[in-house]
C-alpha atoms as a PDB file:
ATOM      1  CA  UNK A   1      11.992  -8.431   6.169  1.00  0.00           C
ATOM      2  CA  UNK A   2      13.604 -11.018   4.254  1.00  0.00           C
ATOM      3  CA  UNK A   3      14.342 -11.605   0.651  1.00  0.00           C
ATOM      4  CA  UNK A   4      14.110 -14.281  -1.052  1.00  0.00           C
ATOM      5  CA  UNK A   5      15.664 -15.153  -4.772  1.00  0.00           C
ATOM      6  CA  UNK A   6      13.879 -17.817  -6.627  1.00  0.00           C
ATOM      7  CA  UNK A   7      15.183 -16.998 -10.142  1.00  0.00           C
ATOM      8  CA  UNK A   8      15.238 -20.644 -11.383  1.00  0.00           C
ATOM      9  CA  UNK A   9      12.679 -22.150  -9.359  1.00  0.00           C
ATOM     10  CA  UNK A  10       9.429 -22.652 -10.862  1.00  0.00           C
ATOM     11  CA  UNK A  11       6.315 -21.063  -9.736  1.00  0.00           C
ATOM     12  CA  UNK A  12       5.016 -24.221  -7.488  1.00  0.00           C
ATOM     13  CA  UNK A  13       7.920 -24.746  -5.966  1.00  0.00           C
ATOM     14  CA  UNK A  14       8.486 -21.147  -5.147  1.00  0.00           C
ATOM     15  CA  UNK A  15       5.024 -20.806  -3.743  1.00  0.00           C
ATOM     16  CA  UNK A  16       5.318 -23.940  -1.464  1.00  0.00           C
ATOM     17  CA  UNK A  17       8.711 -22.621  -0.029  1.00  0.00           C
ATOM     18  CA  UNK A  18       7.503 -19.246   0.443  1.00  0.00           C
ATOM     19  CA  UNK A  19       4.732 -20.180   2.654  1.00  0.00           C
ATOM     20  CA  UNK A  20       7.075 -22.626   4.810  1.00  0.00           C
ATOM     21  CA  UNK A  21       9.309 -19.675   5.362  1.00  0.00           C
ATOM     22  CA  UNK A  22       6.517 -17.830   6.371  1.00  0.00           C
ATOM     23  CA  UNK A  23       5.269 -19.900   8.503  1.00  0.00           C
ATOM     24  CA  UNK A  24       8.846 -21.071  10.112  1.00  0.00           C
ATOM     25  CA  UNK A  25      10.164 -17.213  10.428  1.00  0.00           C
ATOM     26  CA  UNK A  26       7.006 -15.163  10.807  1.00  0.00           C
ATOM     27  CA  UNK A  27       7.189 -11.481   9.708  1.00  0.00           C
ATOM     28  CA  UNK A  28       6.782 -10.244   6.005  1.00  0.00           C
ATOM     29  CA  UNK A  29       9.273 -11.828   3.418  1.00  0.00           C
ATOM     30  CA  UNK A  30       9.754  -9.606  -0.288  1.00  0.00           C
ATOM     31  CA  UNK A  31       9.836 -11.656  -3.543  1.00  0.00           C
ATOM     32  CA  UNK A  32      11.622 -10.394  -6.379  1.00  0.00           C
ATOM     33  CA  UNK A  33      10.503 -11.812  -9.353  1.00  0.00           C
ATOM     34  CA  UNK A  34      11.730 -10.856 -13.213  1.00  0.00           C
ATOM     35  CA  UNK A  35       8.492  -9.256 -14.844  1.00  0.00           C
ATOM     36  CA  UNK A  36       4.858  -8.167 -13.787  1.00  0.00           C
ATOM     37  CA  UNK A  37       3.452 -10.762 -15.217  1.00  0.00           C
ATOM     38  CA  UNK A  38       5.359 -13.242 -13.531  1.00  0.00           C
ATOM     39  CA  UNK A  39       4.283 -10.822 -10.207  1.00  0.00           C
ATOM     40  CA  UNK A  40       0.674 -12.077 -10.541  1.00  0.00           C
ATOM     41  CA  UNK A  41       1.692 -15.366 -11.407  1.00  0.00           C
ATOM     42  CA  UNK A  42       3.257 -15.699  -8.113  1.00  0.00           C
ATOM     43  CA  UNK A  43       0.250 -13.963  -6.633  1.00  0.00           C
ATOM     44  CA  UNK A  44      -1.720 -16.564  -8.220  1.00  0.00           C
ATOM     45  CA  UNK A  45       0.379 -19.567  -6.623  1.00  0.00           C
ATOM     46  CA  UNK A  46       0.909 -17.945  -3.367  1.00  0.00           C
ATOM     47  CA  UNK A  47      -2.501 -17.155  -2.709  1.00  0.00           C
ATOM     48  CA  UNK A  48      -3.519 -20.901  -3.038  1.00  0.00           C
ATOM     49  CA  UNK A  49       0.180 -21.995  -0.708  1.00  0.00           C
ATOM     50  CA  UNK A  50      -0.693 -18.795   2.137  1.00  0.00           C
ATOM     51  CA  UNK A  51      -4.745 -19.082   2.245  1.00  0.00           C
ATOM     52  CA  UNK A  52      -5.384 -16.623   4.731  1.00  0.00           C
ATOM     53  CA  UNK A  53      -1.787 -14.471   4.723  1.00  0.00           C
ATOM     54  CA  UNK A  54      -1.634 -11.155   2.738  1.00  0.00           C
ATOM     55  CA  UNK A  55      -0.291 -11.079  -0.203  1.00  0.00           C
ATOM     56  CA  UNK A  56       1.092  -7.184  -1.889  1.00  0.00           C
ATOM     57  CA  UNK A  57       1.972  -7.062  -5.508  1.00  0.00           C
ATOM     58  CA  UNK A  58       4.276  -3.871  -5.420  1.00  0.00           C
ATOM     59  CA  UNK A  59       3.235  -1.943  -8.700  1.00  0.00           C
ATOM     60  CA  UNK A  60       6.356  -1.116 -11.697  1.00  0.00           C
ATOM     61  CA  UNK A  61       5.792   1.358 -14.406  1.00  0.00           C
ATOM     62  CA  UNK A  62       7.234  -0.630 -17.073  1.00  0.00           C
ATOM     63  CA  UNK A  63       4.609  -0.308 -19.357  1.00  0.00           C
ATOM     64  CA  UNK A  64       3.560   3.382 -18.367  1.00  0.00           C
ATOM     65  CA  UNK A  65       7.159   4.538 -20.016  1.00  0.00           C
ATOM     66  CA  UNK A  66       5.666   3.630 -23.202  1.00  0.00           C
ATOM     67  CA  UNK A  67       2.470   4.448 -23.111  1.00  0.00           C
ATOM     68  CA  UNK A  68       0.604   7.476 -22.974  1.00  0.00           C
ATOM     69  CA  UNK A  69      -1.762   7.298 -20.857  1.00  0.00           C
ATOM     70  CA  UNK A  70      -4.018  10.096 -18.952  1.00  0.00           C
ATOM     71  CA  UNK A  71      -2.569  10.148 -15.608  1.00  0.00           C
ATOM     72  CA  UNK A  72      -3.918   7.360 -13.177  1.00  0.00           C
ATOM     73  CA  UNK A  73      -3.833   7.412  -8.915  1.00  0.00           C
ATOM     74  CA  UNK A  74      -3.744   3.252  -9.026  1.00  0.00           C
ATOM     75  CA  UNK A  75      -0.715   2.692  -9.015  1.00  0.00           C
ATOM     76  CA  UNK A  76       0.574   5.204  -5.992  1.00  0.00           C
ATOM     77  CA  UNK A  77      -2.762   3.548  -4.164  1.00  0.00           C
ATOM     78  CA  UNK A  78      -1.174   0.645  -4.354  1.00  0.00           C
ATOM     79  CA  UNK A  79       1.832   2.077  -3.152  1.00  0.00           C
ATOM     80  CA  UNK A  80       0.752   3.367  -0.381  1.00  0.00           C
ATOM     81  CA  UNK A  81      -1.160   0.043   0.308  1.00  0.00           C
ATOM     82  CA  UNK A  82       2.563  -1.619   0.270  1.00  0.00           C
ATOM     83  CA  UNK A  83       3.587   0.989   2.693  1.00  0.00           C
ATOM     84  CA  UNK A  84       0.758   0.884   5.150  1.00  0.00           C
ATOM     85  CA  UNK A  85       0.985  -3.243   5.296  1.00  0.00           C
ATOM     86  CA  UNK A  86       4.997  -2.427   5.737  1.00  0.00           C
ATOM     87  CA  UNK A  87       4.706  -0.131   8.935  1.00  0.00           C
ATOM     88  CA  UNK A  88       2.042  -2.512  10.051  1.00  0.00           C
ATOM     89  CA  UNK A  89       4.491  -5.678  10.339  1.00  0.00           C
ATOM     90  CA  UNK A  90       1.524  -7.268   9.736  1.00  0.00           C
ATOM     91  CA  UNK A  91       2.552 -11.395   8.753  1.00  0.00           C
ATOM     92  CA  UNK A  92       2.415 -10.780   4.979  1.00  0.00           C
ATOM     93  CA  UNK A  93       4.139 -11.435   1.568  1.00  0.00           C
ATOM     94  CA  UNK A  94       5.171  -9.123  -0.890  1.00  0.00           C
ATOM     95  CA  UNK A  95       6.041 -10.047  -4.636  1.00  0.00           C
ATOM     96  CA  UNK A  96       7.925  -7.394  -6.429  1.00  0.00           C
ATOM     97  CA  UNK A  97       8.821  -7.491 -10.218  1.00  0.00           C
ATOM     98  CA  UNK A  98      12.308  -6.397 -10.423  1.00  0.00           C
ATOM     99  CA  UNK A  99      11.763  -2.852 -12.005  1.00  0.00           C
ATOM    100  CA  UNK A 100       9.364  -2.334  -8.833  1.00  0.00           C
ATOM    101  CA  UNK A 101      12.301  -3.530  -6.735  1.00  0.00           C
ATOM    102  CA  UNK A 102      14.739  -1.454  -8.597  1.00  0.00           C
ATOM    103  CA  UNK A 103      12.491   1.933  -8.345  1.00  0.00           C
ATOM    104  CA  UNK A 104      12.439   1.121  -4.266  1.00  0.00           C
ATOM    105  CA  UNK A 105       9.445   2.586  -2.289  1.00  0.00           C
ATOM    106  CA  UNK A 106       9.880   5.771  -0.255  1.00  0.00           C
ATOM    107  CA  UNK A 107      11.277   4.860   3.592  1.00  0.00           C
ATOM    108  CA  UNK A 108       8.996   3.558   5.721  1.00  0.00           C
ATOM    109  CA  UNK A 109      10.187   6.398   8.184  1.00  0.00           C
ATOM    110  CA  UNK A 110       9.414   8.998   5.952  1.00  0.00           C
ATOM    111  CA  UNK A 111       5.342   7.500   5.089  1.00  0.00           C
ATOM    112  CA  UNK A 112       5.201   7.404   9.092  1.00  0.00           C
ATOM    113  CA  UNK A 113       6.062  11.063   9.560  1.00  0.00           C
ATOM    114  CA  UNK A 114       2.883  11.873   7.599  1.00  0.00           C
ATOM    115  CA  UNK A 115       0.627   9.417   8.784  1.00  0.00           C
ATOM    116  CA  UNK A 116      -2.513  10.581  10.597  1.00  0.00           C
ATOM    117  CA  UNK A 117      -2.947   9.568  14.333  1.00  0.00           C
ATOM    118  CA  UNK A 118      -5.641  10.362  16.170  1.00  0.00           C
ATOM    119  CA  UNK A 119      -7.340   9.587  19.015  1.00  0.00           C
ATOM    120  CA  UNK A 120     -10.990  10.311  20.615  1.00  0.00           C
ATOM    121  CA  UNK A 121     -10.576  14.455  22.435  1.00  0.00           C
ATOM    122  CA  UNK A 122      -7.059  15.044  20.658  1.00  0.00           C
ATOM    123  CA  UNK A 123      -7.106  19.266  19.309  1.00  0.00           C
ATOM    124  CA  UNK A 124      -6.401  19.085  15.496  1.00  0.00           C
ATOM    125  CA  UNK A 125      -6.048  21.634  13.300  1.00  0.00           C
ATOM    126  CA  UNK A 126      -7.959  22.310  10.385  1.00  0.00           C
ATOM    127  CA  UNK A 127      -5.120  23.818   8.444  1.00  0.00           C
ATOM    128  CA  UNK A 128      -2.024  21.674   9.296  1.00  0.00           C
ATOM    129  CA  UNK A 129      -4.547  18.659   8.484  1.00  0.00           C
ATOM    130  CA  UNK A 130      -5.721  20.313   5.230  1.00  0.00           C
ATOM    131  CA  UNK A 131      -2.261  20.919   4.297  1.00  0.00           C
ATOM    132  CA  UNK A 132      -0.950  17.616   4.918  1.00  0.00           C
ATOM    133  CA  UNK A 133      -3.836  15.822   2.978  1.00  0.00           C
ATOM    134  CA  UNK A 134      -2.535  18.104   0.064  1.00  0.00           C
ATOM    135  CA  UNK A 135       0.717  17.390   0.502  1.00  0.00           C
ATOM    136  CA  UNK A 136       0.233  13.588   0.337  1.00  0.00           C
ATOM    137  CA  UNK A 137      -1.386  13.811  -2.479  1.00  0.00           C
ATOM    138  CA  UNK A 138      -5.142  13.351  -1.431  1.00  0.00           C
ATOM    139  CA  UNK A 139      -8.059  15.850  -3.902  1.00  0.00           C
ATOM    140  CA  UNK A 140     -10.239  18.395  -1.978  1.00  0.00           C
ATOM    141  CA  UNK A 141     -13.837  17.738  -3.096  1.00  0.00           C
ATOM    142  CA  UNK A 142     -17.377  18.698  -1.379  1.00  0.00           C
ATOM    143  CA  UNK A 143     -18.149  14.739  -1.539  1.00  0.00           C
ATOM    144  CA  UNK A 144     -15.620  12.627  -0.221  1.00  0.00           C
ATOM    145  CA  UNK A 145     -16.314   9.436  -2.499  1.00  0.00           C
ATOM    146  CA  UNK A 146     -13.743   7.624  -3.982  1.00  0.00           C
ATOM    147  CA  UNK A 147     -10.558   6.958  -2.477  1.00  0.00           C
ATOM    148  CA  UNK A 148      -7.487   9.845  -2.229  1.00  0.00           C
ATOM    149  CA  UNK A 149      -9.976  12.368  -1.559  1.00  0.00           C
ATOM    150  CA  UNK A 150     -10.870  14.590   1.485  1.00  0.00           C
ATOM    151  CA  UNK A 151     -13.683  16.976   2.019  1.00  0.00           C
ATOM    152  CA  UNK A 152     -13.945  19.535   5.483  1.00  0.00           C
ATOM    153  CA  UNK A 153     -17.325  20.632   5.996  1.00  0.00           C
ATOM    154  CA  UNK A 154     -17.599  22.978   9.030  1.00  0.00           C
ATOM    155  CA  UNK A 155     -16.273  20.346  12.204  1.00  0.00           C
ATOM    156  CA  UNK A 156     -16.430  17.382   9.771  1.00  0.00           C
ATOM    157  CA  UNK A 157     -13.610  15.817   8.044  1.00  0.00           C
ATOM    158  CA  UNK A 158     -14.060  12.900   5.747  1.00  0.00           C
ATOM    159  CA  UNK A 159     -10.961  11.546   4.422  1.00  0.00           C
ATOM    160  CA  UNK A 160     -11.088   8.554   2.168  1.00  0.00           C
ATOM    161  CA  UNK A 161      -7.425   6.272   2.229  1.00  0.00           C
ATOM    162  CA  UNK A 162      -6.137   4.946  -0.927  1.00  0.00           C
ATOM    163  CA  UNK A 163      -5.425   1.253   1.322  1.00  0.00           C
ATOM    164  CA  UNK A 164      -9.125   1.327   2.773  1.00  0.00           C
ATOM    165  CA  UNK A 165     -12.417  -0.060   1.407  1.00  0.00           C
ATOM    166  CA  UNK A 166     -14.340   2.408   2.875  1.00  0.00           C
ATOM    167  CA  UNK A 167     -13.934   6.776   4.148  1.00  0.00           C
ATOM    168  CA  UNK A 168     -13.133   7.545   7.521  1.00  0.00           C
ATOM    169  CA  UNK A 169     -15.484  10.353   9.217  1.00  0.00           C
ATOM    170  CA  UNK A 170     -13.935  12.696  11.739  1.00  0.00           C
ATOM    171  CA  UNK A 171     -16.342  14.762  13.744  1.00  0.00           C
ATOM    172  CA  UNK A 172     -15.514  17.726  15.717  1.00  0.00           C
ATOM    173  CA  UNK A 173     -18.092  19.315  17.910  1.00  0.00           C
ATOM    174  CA  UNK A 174     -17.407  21.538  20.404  1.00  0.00           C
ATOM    175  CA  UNK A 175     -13.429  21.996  20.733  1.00  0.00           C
END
């Protein structure tokens, strides 16, 4: 991945020169900008330069130090999001404020070792699959509806991914 620092460039200019490194190099290229709110400016610009190429604002928790707020999932779903795109290598741009950049995001490596990968007559089991959904944070309900939750009913398994629009639906008949 390459980086890219654009501290005294203006927004424009930045967004034009990210998308021609993009399109010379390939790959995913990282931003570092100086606030969030610069973060969605450059969203803003790079989204009309890249039509069509993914763009990931990496979330910061500047504000959340000083506010107190009830505790929110958003902004590790968007983490996660980050990380999925990241392992994926998919072409893509991601603009991180500098506290974002600071923080880091948890190795690539280690979000692959508790990825889920299965495949049409692989054997699971119920409670190593149970026990890593709880691990990574996901919430046991009866309903699987919103996303970072997981319900097992007899030899169904609906998961719902913070980084997808909709659940996934595993079913397991016979072995």
């Amino acid at each position: 991945m390459k980086s890219i620092n654009a501290a005294l460039i203006g927004a424009g200019t930045v967004g034009g020169g990210v998308y021609r490194l993009l399109e010379e190099n390939g790959g995913q290229l990282l931003l570092i900008v100086s606030s969030r709110e610069r973060a969605k400016q450059m969203e803003e610009f790079l989204a009309f330069f890249a039509a069509g190429k993914k763009i990931y604002v990496l979330p910061d928790e500047e504000r959340s130090m000083f506010l107190y707020e009830a505790k929110s999932r958003v902004l590790s779903y968007r983490r996660l999001e980050c990380l999925s795109a990241a392992l994926s290598k998919e072409p893509c741009i991601f603009v991180a404020p500098v506290m974002a950049a600071v923080k880091g995001m948890p190795a690539v490596e280690r979000f692959r070792e508790v990825c889920l990968d299965l495949r049409p007559k692989d054997r699971i089991d119920y409670d190593s699959i149970r026990q890593m959904l709880l691990f990574t944070g996901y919430e046991r309900t009866e309903v699987t509806e919103v996303k970072g939750q997981f319900s097992i009913r007899g030899g169904i398994i609906d998961i719902f991914p913070p980084d997808c629009e909709y659940p996934y639906r595993i079913d397991l008949f016979d072995d």
